[in-house]
N, C-alpha and C. Protein backbone atom coordinates (compact mmCIF):
# COMPACT_ATOMS: atom_id res chain seq x y z
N UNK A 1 119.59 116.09 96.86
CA UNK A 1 118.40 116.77 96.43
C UNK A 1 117.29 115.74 96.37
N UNK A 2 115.74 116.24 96.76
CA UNK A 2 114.97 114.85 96.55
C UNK A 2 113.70 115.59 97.19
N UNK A 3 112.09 114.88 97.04
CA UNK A 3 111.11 115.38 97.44
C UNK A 3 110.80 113.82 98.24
N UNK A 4 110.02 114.07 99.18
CA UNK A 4 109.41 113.13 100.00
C UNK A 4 110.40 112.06 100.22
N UNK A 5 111.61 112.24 100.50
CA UNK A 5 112.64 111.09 101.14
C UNK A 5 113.35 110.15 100.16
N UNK A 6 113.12 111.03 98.73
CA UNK A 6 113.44 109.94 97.80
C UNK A 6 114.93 111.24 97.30
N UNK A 7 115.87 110.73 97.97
CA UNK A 7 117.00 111.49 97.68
C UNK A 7 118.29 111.28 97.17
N UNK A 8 118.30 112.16 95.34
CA UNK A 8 119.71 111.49 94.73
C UNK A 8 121.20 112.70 94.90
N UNK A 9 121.94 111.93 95.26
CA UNK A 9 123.25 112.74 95.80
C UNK A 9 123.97 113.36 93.94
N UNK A 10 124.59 114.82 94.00
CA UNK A 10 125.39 115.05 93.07
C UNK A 10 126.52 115.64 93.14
N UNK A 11 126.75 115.31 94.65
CA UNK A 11 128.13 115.83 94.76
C UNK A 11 127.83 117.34 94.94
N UNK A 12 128.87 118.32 94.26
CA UNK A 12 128.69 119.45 93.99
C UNK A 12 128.45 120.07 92.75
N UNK A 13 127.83 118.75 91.99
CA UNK A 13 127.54 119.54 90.81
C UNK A 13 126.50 120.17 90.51
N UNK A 14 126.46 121.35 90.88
CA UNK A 14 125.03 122.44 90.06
C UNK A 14 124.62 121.93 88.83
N UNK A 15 125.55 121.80 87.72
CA UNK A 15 124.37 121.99 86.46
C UNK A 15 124.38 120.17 86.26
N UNK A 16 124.66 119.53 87.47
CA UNK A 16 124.04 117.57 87.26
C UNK A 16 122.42 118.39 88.10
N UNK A 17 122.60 119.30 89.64
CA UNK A 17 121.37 119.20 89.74
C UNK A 17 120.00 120.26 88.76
N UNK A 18 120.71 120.91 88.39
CA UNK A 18 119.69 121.68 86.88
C UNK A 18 119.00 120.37 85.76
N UNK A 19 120.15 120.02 85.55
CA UNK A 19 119.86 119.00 84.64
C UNK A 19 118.58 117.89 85.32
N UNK A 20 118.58 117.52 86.68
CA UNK A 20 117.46 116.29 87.30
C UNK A 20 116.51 116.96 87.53
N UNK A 21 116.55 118.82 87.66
CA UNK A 21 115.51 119.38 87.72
C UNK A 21 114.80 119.31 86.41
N UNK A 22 115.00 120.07 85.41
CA UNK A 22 114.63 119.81 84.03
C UNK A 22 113.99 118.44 83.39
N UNK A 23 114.84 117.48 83.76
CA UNK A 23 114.60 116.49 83.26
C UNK A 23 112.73 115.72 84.05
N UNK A 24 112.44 116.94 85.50
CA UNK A 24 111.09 116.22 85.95
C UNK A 24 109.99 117.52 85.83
N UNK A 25 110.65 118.25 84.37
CA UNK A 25 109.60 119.18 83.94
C UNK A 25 109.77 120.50 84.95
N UNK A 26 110.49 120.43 85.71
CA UNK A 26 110.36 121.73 86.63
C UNK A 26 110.98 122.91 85.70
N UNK A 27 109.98 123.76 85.66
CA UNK A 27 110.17 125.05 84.81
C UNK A 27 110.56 126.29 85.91
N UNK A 28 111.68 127.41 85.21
CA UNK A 28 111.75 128.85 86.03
C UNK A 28 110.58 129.42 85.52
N UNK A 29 110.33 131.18 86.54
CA UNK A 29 110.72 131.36 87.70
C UNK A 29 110.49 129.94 89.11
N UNK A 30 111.87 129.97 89.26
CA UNK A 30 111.91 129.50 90.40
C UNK A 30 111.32 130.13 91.90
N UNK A 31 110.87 129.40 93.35
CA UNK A 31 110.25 130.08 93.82
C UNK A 31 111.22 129.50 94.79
N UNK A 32 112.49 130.04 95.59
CA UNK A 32 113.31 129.79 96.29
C UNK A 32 112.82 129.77 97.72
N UNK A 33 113.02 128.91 98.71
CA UNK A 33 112.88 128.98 100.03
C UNK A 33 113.67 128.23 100.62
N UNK A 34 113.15 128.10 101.93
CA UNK A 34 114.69 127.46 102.95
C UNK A 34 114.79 125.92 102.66
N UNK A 35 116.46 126.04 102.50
CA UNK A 35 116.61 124.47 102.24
C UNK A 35 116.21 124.05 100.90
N UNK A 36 115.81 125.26 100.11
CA UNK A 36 115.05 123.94 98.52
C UNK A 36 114.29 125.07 97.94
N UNK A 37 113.67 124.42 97.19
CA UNK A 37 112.57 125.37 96.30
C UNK A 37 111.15 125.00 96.38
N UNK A 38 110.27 125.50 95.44
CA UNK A 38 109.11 125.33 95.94
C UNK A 38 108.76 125.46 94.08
N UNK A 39 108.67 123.91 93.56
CA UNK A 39 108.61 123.82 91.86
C UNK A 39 107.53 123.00 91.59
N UNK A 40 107.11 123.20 90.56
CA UNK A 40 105.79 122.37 89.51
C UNK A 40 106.67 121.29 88.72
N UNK A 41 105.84 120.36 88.26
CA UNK A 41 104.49 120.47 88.00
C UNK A 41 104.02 119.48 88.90
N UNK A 42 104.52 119.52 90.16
CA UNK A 42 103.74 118.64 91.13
C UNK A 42 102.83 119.16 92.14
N UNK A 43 102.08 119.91 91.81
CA UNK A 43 100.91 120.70 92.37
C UNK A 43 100.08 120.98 91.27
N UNK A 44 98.86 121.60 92.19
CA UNK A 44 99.19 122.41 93.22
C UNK A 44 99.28 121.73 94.75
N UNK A 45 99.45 122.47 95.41
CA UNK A 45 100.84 123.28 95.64
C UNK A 45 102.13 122.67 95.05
N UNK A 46 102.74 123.58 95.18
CA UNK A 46 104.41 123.09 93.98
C UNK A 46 104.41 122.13 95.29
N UNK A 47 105.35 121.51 94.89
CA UNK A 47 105.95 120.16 96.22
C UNK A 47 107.65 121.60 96.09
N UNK A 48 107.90 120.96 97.67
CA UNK A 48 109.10 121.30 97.91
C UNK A 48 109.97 120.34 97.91
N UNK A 49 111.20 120.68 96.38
CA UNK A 49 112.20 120.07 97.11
C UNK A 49 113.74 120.64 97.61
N UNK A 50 114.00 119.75 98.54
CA UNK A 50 115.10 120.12 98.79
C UNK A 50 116.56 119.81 98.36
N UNK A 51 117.31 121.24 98.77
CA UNK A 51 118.27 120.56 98.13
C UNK A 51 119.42 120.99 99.94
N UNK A 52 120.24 120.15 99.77
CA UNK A 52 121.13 119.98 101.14
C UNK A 52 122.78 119.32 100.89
N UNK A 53 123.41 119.59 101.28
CA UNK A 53 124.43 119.01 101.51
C UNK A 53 125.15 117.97 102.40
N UNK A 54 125.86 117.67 101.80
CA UNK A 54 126.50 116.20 102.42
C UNK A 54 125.83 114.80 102.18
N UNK A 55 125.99 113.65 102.86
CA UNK A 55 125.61 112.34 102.12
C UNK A 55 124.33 112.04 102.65
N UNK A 56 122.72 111.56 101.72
CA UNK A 56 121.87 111.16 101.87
C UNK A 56 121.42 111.08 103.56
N UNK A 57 122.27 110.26 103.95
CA UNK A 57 121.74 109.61 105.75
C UNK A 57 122.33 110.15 106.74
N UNK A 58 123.11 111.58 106.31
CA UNK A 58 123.58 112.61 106.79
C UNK A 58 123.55 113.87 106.73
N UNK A 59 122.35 114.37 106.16
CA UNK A 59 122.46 115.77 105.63
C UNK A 59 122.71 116.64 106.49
N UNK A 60 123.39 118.20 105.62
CA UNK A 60 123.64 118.82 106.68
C UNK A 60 122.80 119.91 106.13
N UNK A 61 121.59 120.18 106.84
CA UNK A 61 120.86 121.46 106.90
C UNK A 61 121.30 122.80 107.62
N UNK A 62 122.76 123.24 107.30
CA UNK A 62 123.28 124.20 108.10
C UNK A 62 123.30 125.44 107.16
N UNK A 63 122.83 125.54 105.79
CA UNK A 63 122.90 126.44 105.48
C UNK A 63 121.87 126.46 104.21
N UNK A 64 121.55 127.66 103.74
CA UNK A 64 120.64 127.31 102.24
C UNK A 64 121.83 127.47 100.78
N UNK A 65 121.29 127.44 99.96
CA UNK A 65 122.27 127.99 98.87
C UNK A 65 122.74 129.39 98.65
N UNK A 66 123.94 129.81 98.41
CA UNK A 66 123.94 131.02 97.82
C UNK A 66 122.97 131.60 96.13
N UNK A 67 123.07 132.63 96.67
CA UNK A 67 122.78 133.54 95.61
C UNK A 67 123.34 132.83 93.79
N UNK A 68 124.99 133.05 94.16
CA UNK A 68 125.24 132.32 93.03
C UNK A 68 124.99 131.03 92.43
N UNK A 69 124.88 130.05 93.65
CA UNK A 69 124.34 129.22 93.20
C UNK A 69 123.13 128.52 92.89
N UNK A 70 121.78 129.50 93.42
CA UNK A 70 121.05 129.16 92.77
C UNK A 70 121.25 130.05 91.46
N UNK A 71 121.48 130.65 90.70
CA UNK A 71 121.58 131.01 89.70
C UNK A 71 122.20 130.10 88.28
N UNK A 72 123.48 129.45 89.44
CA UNK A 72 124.01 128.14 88.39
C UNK A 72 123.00 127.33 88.05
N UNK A 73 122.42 126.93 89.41
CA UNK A 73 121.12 126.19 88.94
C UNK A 73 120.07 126.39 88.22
N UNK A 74 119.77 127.76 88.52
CA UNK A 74 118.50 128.08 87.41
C UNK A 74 118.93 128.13 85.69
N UNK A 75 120.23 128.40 85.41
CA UNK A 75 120.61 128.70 84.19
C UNK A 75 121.35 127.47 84.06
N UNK A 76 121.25 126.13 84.30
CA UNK A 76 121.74 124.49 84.17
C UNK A 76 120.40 124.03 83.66
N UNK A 77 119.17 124.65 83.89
CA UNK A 77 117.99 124.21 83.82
C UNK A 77 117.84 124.94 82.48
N UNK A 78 117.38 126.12 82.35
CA UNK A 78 117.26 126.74 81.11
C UNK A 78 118.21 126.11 79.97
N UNK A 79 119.61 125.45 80.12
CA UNK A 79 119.93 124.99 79.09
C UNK A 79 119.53 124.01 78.98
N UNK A 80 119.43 123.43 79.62
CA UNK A 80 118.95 121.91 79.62
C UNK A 80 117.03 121.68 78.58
N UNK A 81 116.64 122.78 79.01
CA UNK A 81 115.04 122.79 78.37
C UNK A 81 115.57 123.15 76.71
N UNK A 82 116.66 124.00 76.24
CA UNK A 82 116.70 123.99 75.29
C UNK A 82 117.18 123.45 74.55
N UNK A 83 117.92 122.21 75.15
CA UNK A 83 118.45 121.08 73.71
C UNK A 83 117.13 120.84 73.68
């Protein structure tokens, strides 16, 4: 996951990437698009980041997230804002 080439790997953990979301102020509704999202507070315009699979200097852009999982993600974030 990462904006402008600055990209940290979490494996497959959804709520590690909720948690790096949260932690750079990115608030829901989320605004989902291909490959990533489209989040504040780095706009306007939101900056897109992406999120992708496999290792940094290999990504594999073959698919976007499911349904469920952006949902893990959005609700990894919401807990995360409320500690």
């Amino acid at each position: 996951m990462g904006d402008m080439g600055d990209y940290e790997s979490h494996g497959d953990d959804l709520a590690a990437i909720g948690g790096y979301l949260a932690m750079f102020q990115v608030r829901s509704p989320f605004t989902w698009v291909d490959r990533g999202l489209a989040a504040g507070p780095f706009g306007p315009p939101p900056a897109h980041i992406s999120i992708f699979w496999g290792p940094p200097d290999e990504p594999d852009f073959s698919r976007n997230l499911t349904a469920q999982e952006r949902k893990c993600i959005e609700k990894a974030v919401n807990k995360e804002i409320e500690r």
